[in-house]
Each structure stands twice: as structure tokens, then as C-alpha cells.
C-alpha atoms as a PDB file:
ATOM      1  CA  UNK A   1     -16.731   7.610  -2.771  1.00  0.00           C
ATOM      2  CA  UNK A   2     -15.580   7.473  -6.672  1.00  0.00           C
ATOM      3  CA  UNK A   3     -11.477   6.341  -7.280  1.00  0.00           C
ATOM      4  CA  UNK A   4      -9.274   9.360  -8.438  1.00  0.00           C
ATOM      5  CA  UNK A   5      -7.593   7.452 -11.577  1.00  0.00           C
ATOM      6  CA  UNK A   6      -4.736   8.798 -13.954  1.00  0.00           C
ATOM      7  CA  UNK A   7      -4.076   6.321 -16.661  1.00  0.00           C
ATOM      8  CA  UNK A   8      -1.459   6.315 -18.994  1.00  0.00           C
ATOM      9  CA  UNK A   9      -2.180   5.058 -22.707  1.00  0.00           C
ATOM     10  CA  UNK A  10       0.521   4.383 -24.631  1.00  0.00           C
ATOM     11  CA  UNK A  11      -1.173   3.854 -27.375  1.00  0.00           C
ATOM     12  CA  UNK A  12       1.572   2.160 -30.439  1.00  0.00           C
ATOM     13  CA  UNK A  13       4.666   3.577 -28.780  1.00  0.00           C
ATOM     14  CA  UNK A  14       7.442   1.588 -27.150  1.00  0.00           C
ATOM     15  CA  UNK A  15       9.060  -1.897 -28.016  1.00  0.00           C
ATOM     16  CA  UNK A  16      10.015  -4.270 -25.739  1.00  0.00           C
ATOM     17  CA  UNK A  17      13.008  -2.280 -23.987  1.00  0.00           C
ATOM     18  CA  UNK A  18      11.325   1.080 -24.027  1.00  0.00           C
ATOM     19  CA  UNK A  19       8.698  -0.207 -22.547  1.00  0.00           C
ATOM     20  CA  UNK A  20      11.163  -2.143 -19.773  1.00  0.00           C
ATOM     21  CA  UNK A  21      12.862   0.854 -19.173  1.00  0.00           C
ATOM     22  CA  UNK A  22       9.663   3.008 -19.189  1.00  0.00           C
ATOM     23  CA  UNK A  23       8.553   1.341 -16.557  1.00  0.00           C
ATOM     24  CA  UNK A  24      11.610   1.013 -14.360  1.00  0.00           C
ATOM     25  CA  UNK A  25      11.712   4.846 -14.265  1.00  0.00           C
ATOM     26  CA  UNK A  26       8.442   4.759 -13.220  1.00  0.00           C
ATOM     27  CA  UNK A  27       8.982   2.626 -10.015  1.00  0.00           C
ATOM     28  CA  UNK A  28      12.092   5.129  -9.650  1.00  0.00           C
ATOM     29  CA  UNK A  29      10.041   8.028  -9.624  1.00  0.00           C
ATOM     30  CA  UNK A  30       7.081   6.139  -7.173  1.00  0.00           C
ATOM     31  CA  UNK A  31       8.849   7.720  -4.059  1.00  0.00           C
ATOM     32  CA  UNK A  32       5.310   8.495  -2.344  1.00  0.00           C
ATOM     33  CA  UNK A  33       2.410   7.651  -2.695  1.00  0.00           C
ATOM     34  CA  UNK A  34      -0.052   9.549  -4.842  1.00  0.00           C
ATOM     35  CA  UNK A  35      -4.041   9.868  -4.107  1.00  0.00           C
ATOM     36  CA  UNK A  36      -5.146   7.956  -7.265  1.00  0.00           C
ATOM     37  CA  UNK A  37      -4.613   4.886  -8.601  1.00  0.00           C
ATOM     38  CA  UNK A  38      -2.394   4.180 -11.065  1.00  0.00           C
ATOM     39  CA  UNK A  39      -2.282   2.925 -14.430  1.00  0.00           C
ATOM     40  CA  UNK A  40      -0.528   2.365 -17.964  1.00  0.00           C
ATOM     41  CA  UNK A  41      -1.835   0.681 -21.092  1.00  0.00           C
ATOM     42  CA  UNK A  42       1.427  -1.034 -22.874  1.00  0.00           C
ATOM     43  CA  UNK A  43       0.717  -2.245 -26.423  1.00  0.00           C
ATOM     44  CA  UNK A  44      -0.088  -6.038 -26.110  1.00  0.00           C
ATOM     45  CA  UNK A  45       2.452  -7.938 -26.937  1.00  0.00           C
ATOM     46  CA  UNK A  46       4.136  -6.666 -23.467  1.00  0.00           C
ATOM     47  CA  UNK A  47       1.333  -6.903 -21.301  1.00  0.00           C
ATOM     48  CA  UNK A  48       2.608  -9.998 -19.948  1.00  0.00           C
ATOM     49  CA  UNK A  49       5.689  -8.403 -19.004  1.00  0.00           C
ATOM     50  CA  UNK A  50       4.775  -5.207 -18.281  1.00  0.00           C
ATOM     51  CA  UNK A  51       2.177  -7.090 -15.884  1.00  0.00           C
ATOM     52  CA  UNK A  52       5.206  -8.617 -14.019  1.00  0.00           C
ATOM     53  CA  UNK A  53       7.679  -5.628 -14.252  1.00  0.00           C
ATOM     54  CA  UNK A  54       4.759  -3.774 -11.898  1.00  0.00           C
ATOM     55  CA  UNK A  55       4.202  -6.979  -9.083  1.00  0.00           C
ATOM     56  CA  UNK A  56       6.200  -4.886  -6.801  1.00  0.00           C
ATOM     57  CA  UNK A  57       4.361  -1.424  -7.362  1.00  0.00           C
ATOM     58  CA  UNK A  58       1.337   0.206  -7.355  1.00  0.00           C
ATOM     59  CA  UNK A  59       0.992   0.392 -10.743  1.00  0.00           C
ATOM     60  CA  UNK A  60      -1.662  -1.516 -12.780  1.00  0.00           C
ATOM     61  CA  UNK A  61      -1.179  -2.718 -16.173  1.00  0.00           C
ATOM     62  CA  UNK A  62      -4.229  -2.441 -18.557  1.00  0.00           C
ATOM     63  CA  UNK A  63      -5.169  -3.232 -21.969  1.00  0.00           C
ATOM     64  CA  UNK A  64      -5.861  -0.838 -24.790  1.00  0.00           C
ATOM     65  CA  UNK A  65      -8.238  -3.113 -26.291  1.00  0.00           C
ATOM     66  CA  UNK A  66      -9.922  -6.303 -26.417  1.00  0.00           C
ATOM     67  CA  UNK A  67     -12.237  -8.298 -29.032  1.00  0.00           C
ATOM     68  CA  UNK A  68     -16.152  -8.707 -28.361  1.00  0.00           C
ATOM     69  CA  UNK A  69     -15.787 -12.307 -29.328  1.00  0.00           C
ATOM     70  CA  UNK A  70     -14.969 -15.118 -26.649  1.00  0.00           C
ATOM     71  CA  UNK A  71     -12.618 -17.354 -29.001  1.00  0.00           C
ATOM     72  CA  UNK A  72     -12.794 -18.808 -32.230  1.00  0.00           C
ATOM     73  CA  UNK A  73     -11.183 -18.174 -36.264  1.00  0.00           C
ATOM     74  CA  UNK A  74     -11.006 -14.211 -35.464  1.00  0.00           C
ATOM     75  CA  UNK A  75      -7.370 -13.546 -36.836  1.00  0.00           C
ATOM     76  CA  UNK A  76      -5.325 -10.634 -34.481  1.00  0.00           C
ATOM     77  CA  UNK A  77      -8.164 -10.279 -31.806  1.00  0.00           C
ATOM     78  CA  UNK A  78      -7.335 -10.439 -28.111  1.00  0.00           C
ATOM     79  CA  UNK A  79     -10.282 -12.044 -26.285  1.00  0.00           C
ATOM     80  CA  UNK A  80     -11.336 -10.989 -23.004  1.00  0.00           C
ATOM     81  CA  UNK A  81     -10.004 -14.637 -21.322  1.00  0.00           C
ATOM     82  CA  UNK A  82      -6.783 -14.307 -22.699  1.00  0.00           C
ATOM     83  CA  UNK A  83      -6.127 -10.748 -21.254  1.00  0.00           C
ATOM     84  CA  UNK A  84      -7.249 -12.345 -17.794  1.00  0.00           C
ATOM     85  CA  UNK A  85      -5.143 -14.822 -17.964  1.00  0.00           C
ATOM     86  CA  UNK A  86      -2.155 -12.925 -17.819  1.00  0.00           C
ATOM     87  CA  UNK A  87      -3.368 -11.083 -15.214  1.00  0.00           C
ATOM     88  CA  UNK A  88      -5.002  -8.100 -16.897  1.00  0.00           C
ATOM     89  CA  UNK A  89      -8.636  -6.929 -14.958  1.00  0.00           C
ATOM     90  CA  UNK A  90      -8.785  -3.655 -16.706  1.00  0.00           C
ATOM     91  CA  UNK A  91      -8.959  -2.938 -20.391  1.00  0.00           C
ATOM     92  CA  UNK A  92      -9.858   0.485 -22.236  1.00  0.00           C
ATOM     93  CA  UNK A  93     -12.528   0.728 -24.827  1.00  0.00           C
ATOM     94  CA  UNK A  94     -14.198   2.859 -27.770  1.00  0.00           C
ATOM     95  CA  UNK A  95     -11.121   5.040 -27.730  1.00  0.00           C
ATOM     96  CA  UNK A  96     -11.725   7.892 -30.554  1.00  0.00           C
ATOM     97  CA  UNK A  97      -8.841   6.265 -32.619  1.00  0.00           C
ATOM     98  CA  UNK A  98     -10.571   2.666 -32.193  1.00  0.00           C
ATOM     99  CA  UNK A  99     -14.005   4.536 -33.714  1.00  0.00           C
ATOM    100  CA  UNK A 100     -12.004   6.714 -36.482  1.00  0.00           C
ATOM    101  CA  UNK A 101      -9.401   4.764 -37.611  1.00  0.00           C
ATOM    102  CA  UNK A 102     -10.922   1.153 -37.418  1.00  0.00           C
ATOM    103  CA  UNK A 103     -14.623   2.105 -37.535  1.00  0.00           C
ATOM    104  CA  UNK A 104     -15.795   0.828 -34.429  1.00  0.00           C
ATOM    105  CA  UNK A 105     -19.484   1.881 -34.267  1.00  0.00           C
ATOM    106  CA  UNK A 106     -21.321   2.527 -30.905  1.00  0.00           C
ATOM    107  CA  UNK A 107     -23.166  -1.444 -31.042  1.00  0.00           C
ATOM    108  CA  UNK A 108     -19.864  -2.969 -31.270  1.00  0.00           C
ATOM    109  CA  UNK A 109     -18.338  -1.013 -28.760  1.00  0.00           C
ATOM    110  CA  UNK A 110     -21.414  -2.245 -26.144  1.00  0.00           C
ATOM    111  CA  UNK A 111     -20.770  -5.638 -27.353  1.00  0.00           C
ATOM    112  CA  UNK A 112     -17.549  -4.940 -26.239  1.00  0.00           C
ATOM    113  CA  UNK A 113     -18.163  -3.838 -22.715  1.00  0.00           C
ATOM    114  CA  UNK A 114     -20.987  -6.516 -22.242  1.00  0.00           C
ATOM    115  CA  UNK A 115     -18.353  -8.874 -22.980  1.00  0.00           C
ATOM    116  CA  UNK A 116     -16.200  -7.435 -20.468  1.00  0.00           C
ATOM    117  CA  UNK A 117     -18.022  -7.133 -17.886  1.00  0.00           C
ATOM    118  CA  UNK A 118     -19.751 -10.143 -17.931  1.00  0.00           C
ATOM    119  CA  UNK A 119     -16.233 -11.663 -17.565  1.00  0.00           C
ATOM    120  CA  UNK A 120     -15.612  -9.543 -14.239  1.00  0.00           C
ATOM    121  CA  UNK A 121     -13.419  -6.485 -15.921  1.00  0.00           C
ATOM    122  CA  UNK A 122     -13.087  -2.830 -15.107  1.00  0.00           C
ATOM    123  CA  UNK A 123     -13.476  -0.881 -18.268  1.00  0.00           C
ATOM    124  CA  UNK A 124     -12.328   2.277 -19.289  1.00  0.00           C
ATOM    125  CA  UNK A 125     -14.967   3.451 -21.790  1.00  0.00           C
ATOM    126  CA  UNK A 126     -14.544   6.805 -23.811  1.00  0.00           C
ATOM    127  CA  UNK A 127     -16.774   8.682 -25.612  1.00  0.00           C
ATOM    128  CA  UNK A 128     -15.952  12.406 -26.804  1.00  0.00           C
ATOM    129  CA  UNK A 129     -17.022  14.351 -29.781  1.00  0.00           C
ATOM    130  CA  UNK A 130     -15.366  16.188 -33.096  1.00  0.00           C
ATOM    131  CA  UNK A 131     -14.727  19.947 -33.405  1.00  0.00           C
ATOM    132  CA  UNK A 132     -17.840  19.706 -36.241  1.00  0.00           C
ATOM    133  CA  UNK A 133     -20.243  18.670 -33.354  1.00  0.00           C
ATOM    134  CA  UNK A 134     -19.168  20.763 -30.505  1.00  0.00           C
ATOM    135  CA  UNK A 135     -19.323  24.006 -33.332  1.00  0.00           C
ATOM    136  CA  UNK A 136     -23.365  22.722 -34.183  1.00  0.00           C
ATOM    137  CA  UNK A 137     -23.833  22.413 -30.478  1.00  0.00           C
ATOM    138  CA  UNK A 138     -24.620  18.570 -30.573  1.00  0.00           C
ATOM    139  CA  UNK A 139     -21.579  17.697 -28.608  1.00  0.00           C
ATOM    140  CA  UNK A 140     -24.301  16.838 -25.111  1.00  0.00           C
ATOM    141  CA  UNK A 141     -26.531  15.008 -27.571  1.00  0.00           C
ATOM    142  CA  UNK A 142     -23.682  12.889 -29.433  1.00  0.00           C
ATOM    143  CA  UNK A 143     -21.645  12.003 -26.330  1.00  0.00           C
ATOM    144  CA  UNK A 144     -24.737  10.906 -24.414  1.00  0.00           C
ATOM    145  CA  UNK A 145     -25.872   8.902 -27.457  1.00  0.00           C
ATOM    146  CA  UNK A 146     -22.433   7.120 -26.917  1.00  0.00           C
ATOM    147  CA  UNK A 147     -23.184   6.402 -22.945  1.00  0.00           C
ATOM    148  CA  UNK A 148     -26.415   5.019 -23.699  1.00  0.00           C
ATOM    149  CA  UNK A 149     -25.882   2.812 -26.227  1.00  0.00           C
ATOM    150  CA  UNK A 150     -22.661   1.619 -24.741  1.00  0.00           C
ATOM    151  CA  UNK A 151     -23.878   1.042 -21.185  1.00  0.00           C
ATOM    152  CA  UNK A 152     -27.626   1.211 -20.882  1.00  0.00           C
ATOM    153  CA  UNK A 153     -28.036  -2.840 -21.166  1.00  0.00           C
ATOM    154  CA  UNK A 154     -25.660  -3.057 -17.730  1.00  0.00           C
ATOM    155  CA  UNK A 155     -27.172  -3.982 -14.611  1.00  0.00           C
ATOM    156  CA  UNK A 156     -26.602  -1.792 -11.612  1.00  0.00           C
ATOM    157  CA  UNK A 157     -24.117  -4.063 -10.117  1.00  0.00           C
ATOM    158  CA  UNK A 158     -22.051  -4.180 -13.293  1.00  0.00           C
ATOM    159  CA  UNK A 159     -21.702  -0.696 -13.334  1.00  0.00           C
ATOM    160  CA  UNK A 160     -19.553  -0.373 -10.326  1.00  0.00           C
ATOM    161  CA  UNK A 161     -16.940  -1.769 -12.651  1.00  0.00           C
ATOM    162  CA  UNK A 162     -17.023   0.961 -15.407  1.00  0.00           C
ATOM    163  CA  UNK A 163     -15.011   3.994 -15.638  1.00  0.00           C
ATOM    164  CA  UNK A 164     -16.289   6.542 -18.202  1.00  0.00           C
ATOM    165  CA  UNK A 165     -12.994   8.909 -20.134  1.00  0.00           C
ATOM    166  CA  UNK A 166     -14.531  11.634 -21.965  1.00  0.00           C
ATOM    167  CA  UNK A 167     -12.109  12.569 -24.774  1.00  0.00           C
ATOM    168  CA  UNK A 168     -12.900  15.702 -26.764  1.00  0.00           C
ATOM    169  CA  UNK A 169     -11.497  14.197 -30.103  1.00  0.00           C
ATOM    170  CA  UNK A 170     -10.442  17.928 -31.069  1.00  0.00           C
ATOM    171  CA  UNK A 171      -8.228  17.712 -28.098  1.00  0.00           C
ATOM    172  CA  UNK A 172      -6.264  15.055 -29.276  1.00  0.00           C
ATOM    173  CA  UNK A 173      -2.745  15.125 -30.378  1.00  0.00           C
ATOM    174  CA  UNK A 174      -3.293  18.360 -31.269  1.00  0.00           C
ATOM    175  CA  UNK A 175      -1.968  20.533 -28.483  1.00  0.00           C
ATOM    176  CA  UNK A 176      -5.487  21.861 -27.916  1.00  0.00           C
ATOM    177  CA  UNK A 177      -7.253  21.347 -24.858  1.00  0.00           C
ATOM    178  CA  UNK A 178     -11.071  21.833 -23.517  1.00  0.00           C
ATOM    179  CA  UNK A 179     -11.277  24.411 -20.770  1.00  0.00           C
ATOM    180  CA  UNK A 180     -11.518  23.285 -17.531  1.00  0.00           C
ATOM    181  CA  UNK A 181     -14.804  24.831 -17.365  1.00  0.00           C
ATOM    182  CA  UNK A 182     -15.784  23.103 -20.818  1.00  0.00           C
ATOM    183  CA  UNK A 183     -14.461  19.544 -19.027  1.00  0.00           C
ATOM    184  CA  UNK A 184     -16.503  20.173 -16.029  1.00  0.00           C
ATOM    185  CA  UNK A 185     -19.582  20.847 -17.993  1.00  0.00           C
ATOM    186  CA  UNK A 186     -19.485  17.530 -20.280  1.00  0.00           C
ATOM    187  CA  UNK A 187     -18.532  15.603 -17.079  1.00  0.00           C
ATOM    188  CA  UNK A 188     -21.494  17.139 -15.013  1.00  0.00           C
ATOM    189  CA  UNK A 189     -23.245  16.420 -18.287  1.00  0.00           C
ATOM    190  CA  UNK A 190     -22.500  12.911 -18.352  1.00  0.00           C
ATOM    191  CA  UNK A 191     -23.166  12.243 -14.757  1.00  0.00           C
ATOM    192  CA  UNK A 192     -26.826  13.362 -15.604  1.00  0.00           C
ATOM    193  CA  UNK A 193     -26.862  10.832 -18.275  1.00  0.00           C
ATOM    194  CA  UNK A 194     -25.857   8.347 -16.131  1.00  0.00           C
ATOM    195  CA  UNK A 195     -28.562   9.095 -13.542  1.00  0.00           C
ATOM    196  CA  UNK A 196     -31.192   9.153 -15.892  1.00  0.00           C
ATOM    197  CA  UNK A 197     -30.227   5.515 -17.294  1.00  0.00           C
ATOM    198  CA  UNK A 198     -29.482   4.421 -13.640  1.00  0.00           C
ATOM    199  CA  UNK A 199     -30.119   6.315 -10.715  1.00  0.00           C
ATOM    200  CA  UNK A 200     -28.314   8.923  -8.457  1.00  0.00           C
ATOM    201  CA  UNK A 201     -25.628   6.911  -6.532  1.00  0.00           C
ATOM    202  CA  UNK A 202     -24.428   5.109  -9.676  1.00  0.00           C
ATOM    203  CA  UNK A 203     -24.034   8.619 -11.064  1.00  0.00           C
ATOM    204  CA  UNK A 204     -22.523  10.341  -8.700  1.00  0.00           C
ATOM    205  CA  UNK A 205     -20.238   7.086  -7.756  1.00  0.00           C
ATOM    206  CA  UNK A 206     -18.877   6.504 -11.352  1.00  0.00           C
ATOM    207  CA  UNK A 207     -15.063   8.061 -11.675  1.00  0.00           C
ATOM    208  CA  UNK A 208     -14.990  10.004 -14.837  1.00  0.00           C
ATOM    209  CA  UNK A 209     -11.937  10.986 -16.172  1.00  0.00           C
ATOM    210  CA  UNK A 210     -10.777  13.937 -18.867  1.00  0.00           C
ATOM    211  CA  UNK A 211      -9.096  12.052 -21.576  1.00  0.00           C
ATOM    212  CA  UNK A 212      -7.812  15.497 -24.240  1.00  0.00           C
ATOM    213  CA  UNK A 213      -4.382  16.543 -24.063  1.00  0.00           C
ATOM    214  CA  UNK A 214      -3.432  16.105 -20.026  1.00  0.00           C
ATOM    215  CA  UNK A 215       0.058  17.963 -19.740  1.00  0.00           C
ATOM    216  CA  UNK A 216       2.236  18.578 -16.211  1.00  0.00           C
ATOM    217  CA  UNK A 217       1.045  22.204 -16.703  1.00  0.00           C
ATOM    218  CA  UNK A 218      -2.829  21.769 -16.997  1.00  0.00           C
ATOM    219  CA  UNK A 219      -3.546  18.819 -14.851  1.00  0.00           C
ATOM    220  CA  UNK A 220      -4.340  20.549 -11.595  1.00  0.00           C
ATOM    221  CA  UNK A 221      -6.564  23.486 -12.704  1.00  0.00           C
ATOM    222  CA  UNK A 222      -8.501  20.581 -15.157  1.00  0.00           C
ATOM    223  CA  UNK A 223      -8.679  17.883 -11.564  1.00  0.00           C
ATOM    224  CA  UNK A 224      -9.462  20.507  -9.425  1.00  0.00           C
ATOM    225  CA  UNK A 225     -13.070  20.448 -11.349  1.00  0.00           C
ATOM    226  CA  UNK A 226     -15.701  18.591  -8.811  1.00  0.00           C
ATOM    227  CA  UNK A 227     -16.643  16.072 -11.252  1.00  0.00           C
ATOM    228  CA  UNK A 228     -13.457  15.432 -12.926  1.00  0.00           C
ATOM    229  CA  UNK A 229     -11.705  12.496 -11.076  1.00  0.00           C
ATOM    230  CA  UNK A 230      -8.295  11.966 -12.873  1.00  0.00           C
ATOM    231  CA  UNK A 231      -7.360  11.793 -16.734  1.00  0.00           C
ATOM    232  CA  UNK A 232      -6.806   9.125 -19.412  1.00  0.00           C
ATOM    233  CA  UNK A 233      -3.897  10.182 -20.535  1.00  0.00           C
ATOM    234  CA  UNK A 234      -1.959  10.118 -23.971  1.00  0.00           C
ATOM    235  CA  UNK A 235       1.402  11.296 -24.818  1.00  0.00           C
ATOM    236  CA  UNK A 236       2.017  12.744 -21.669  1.00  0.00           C
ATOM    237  CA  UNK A 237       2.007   9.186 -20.411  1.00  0.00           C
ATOM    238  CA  UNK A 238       5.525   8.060 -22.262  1.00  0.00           C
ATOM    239  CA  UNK A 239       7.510  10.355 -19.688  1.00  0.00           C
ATOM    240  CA  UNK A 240       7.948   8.661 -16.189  1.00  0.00           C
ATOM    241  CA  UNK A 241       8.239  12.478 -15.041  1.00  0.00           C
ATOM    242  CA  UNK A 242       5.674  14.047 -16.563  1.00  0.00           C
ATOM    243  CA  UNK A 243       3.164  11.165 -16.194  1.00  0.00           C
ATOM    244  CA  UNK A 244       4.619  10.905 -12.765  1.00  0.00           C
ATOM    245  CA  UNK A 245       3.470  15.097 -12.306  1.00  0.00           C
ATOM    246  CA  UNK A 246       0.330  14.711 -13.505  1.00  0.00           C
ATOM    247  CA  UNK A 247      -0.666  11.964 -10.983  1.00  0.00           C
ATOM    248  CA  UNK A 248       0.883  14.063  -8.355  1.00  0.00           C
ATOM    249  CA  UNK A 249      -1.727  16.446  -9.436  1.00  0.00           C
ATOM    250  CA  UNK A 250      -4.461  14.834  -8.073  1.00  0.00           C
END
């Protein structure tokens, strides 16, 4: 049976006591316990304390991003040995911004997961299109471009440690948000995908999460889709409540 997974990106919010105190509300809040696991992607530089802040709670600390390269004269990268050494097992990648902003095209974005994985990680990998793709009805054809170039070089085993986050890029920051039915549809879409580059089980046993705008208010009708299992989510995320509300959603 896939995980139910709400993860919280933080994306470049928070110094070193917002983060702190993020987190303490956070265990505050943890008065139950939810049907998902969860998660919350600090900026880097706190990842080794966020990683020890959450010890004592069921919350995992992941990585926004990590370098394909093992070690060497690569100036700012994080590789994949240093996040584990710290204690990190999960780490997002080919988030829209990483693609838009810092042009990370779909080969380096594989080379990023092979690296991963190889190394024993869980991997949050997002795909998602632009408003100009889903209005030329491409959006299927772009988005399962992304899966196969990212993914289709894992073996069957290595799968069991990816998570896929489809992100409508139009969705955001914006406010906007797909439908539910419009999330459902790329998510049953991408489960095909995935059983035509692997086979059935691996399909139907990859979580894939809705990664466009999660809010308190929208988080039940948009999990309550059968192949939507959880969110990656954004702003929403630097609120212990309402991060704590969407989980709760699940």
C-alpha cells in the first residue's frame, strides 16, 4: 500500500531562529497522530539542526536539493554524502523553480536522481507543466516526457524509493489552484506512465503527491482524489497551524 505524505517546502524562507521556532510549534501542535508521514524541507544551512530539533518527533527533515556530482572543485553544491551524513535520507528534486530559475534541464535532473538513489535516498521528484502547455493541450505529453527521462534508467527495486510531486507551475505562488478533478486526472495520468515504463504494482505503489497551491481550505476535497496521496507543499508549509491542518487532512 503507497505512504500518504504531506511535505512542507520551505523553500528560501526562515533563518536560523525562525526556523527553531518553526519547528517547536510544530512539535506543539503534534498532539495526535496524523495518517501520513511527515515532512519539512529547511534551507540547508539548518538541516543539521533542524535534523536534531525533530529526534523526538515524527517529523522528517529533508533537503530541497542536492548536486549530481559525488565531490570535487564544484563551488556551493551539496553532494548527496554530505546530506547523509547529517542524517538526511530524503531530498526533493527538479522542483519548477530549480528548472526556471536555474535552468535545470530534464538530463540533469536524472543525473540527479541516479545519483540519489544509487546512494540509498528517497526522492521527491516533481514534474508539472506551464499555463502555455496545459492551454495547447500538451500538458500529458510534457509531464510524461519529464517522468521518463527522469526515471526510466531506475531499476524496479530503486523505484520503491521515489516519490513523484506533480506541480502545475501555473499553480504556484499564484493563488490559483488545479481542480481536484484536473489533479486526479494528471495523477491517474502519471500512474499510466509509470506502468508503461515499469509495470502495474510499481504504478499503482508509487505515492504521488499534488504539489500547486495546498491551503487548510482545499486540502481535503484535492486528497480525497483516489490517486492523490498527500501534497508537496509551499507556503502553506511556514504556518505550524495551517501546515499542521493540511496533514490533518489526510
Amino acid at each position: 500500500m503507497r505512504k500518504q505524505i504531506v511535505a512542507g517546502n520551505w523553500k528560501m524562507n526562515c533563518d536560523l531562529p525562525d526556523t527553531q521556532k518553526l519547528i517547536t510549534d510544530l512539535k506543539t501542535g503534534l498532539v495526535k497522530e496524523f495518517n501520513c508521514e511527515l515532512m519539512i524541507a529547511p534551507s540547508t544551512p539548518f538541516l543539521y539542526n533542524a535534523f536534531n530539533s525533530t529526534l523526538d518527533s515524527d517529523i522528517e527533515v529533508i533537503a530541497q536539493n542536492v548536486s549530481e556530482q559525488e565531490k570535487g572543485a564544484f563551488t556551493g553544491e551539496t553532494s548527496v554524502d554530505m546530506l547523509q551524513s547529517i542524517g538526511i535520507k530524503t531530498v526533493i528534486i527538479g522542483h519548477s523553480e530549480r528548472r526556471d530559475i536555474y535552468g535545470e534541464t530534464n538530463e540533469l535532473i536524472a543525473q540527479k536522481v541516479k545519483a540519489s538513489v544509487n546512494k540509498g535516498m528517497r526522492v521527491i521528484f516533481c514534474c508539472g507543466e506551464h499555463l502555455e502547455i496545459r492551454k495547447e493541450d500538451k500538458h500529458y505529453d510534457l509531464v510524461g516526457n519529464q517522468v521518463k527521462i527522469a526515471l526510466q534508467d531506475l531499476t524496479e527495486e530503486q523505484m520503491s524509493q521515489i516519490v513523484i510531486a506533480y506541480e502545475p507551475v501555473w499553480a504556484i505562488g499564484t493563488g490559483e489552484t488545479a481542480t481536484p478533478e484536473q489533479a486526479q486526472e494528471m495523477h491517474a495520468h502519471l500512474r499510466n506512465e509509470l506502468s508503461t515504463l515499469f509495470n502495474d504494482s510499481i504504478a499503482q505503489n508509487t505515492s504521488i503527491l499534488y504539489g500547486g497551491s495546498v491551503k487548510p481550505n482545499n486540502a481535503a476535497e484535492l486528497f480525497a482524489k483516489p490517486d492523490v496521496d498527500g501534497g508537496l507543499v509551499g507556503g502553506a508549509s511556514l504556518s505550524a497551524e495551517s501546515f499542521l491542518n493540511i496533514a490533518n487532512a489526510i
